[in-house]
C-alpha atoms as a PDB file:
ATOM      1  CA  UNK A   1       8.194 -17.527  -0.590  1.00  0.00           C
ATOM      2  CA  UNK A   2       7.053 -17.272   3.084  1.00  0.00           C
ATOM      3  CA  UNK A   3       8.941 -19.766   6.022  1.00  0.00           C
ATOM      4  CA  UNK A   4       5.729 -22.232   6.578  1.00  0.00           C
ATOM      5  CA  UNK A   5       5.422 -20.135  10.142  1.00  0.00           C
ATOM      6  CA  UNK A   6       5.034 -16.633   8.749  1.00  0.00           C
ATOM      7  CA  UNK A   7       1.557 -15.613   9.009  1.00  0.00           C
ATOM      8  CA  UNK A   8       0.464 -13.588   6.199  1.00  0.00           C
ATOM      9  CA  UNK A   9      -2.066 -10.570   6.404  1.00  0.00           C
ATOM     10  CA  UNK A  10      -4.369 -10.865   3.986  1.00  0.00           C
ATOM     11  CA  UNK A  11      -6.260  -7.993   1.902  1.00  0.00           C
ATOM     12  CA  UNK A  12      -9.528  -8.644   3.240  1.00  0.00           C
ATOM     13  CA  UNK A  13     -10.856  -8.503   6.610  1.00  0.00           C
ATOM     14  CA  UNK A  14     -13.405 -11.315   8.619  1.00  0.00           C
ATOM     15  CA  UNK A  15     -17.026 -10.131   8.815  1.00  0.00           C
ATOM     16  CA  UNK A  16     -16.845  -8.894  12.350  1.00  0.00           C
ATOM     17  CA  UNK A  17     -14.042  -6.713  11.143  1.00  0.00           C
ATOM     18  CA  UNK A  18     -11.009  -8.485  11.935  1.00  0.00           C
ATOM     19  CA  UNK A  19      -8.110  -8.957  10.240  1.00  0.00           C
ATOM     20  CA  UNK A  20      -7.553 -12.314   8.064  1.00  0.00           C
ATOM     21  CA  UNK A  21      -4.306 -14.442   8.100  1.00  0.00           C
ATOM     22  CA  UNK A  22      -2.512 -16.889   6.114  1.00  0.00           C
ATOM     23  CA  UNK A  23       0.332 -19.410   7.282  1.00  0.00           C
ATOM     24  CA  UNK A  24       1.769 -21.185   4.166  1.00  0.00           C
ATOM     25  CA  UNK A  25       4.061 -21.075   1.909  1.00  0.00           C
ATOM     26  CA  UNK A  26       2.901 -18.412  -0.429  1.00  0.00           C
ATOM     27  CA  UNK A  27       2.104 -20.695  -3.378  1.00  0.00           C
ATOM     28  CA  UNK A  28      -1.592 -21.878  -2.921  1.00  0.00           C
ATOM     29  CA  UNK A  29      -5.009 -20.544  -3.910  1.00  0.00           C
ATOM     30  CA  UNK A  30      -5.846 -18.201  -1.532  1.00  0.00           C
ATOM     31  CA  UNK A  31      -2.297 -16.411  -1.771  1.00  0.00           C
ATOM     32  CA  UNK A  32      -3.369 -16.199  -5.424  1.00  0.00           C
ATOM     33  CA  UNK A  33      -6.041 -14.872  -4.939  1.00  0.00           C
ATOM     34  CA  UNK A  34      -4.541 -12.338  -2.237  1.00  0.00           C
ATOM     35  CA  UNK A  35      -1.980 -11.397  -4.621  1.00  0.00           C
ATOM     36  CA  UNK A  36      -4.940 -10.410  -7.385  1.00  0.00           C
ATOM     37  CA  UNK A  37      -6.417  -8.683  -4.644  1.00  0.00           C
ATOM     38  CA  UNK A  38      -4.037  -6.756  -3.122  1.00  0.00           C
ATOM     39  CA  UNK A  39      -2.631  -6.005  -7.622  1.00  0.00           C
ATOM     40  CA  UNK A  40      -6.682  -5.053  -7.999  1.00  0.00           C
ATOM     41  CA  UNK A  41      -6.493  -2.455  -5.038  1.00  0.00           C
ATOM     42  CA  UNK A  42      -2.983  -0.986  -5.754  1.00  0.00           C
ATOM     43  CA  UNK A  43      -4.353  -0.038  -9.354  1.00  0.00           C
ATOM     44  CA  UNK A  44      -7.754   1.015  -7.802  1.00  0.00           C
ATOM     45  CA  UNK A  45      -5.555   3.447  -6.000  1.00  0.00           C
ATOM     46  CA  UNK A  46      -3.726   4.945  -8.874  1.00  0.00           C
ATOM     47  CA  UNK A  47      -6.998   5.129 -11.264  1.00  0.00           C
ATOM     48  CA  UNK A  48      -8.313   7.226  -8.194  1.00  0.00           C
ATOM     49  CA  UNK A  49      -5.015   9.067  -7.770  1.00  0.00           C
ATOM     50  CA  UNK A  50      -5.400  10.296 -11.460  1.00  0.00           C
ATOM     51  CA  UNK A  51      -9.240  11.250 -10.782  1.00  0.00           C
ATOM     52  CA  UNK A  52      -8.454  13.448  -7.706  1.00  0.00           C
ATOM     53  CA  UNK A  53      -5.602  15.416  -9.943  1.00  0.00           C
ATOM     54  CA  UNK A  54      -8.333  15.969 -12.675  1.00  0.00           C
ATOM     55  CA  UNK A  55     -11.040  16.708  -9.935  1.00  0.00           C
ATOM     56  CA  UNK A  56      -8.270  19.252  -8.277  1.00  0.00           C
ATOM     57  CA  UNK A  57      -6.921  20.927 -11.352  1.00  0.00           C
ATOM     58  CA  UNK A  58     -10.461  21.821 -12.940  1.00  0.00           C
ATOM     59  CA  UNK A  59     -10.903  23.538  -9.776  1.00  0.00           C
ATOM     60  CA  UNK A  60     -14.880  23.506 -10.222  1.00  0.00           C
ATOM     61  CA  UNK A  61     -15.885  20.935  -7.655  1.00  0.00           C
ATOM     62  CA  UNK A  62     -18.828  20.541  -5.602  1.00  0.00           C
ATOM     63  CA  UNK A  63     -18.581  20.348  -2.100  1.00  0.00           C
ATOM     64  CA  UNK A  64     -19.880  16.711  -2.508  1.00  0.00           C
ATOM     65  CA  UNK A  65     -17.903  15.859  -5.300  1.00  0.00           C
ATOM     66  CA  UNK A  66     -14.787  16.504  -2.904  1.00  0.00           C
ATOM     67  CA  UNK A  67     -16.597  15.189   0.257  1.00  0.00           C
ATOM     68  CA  UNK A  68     -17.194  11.639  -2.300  1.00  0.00           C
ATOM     69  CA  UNK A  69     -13.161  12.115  -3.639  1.00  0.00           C
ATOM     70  CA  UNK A  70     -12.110  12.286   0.441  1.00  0.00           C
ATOM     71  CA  UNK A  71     -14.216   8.951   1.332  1.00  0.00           C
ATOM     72  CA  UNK A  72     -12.781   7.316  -1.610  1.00  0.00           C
ATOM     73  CA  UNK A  73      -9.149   8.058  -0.989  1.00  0.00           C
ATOM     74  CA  UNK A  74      -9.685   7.296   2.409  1.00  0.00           C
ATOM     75  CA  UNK A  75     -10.547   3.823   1.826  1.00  0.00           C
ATOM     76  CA  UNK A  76      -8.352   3.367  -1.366  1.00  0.00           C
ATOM     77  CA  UNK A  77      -4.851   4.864   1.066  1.00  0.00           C
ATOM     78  CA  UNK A  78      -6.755   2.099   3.912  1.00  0.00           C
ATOM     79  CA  UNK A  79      -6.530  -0.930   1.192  1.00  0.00           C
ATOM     80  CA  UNK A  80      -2.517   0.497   0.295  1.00  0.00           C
ATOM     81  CA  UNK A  81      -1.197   0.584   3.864  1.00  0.00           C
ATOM     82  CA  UNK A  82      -2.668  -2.622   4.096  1.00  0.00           C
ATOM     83  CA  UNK A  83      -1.046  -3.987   1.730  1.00  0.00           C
ATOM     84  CA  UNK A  84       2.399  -2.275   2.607  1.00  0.00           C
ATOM     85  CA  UNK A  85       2.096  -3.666   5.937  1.00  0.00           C
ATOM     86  CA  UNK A  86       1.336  -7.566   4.602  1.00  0.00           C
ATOM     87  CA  UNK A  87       4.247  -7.050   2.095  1.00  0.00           C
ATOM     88  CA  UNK A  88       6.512  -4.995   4.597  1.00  0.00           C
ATOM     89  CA  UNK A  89       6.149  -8.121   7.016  1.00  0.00           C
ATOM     90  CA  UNK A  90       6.983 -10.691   4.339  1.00  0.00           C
ATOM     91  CA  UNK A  91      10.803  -9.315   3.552  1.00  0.00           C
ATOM     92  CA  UNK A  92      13.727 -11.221   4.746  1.00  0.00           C
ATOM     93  CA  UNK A  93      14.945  -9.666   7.860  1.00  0.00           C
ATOM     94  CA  UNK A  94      18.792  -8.057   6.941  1.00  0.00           C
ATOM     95  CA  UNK A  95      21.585  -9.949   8.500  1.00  0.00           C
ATOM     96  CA  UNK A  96      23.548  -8.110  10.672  1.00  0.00           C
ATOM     97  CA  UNK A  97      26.354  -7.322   8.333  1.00  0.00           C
ATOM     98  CA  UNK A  98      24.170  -4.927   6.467  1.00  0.00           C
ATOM     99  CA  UNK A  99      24.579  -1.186   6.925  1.00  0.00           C
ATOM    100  CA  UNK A 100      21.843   0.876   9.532  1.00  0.00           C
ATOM    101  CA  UNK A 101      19.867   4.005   8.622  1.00  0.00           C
ATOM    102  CA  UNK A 102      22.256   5.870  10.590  1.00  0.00           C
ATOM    103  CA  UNK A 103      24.984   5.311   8.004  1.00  0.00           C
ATOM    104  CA  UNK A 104      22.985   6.529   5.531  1.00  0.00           C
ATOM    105  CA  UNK A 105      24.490   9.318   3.654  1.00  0.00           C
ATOM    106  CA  UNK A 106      24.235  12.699   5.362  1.00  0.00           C
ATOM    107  CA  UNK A 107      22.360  15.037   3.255  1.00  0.00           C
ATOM    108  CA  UNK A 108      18.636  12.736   3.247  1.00  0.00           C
ATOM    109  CA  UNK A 109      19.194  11.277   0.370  1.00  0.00           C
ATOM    110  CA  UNK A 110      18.660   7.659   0.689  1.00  0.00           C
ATOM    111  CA  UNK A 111      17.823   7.328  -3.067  1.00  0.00           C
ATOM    112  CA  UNK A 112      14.289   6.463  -2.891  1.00  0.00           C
ATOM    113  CA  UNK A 113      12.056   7.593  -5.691  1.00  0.00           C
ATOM    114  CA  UNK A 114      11.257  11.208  -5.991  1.00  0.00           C
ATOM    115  CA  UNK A 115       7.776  13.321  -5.812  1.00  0.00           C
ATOM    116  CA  UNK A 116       7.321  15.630  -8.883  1.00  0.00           C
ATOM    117  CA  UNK A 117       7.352  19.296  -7.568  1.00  0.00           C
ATOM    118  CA  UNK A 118       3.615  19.715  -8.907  1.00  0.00           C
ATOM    119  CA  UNK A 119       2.406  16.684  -6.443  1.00  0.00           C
ATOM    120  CA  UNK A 120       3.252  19.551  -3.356  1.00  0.00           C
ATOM    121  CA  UNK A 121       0.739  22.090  -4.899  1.00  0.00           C
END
């Protein structure tokens, strides 16, 4: 749940283009309906994730096939950093107490997931 002050952006913009946001608490219709949204896009993205391997590996594409695959993911990565920045501003800000990037351990690994070698090419 969002403080009552915390404005929410939401995965959809105003007709002129600007963004839309939300102050509540995170529990009424239209953050249901952002939360479908923003679930609808996020699975968009990985249906069209899978479509670009297929598209990539059969290696017999059109130059408008991949010209249509480019538009798409551009719009489909445009709906996910959306939707990472509306989520990334909801967390709880980390009290002091908790450790900073620059203690994390030395050799990169700050146990995130991992990329399969075959996403790199």
């Amino acid at each position: 749940m969002n403080p009552p002050d915390t404005a929410r952006l939401l995965p959809w913009s105003s007709p002129d283009g600007k963004p839309c946001f939300l102050v509540g608490d995170g529990t009424g219709y239209v953050s249901r309906l952002a939360d479908e949204m923003e679930e609808a896009q996020l699975d968009s993205a990985a249906e069209l994730v899978e479509e670009a391997h297929r598209i990539l590996a059969a290696r017999a594409w059109t130059p408008g096939e991949i010209h249509l695959l480019a538009l798409e993911l551009t719009t489909s990565l445009a709906h996910v950093r959306r939707v990472a920045e509306s989520r990334g501003a909801r967390l709880p800000v980390p009290d002091d107490d908790e450790p900073d990037v620059d203690d994390a351990p030395e050799d990169g690994d700050r146990g995130g997931p991992r990329l399969p070698a075959e996403a790199f090419g």
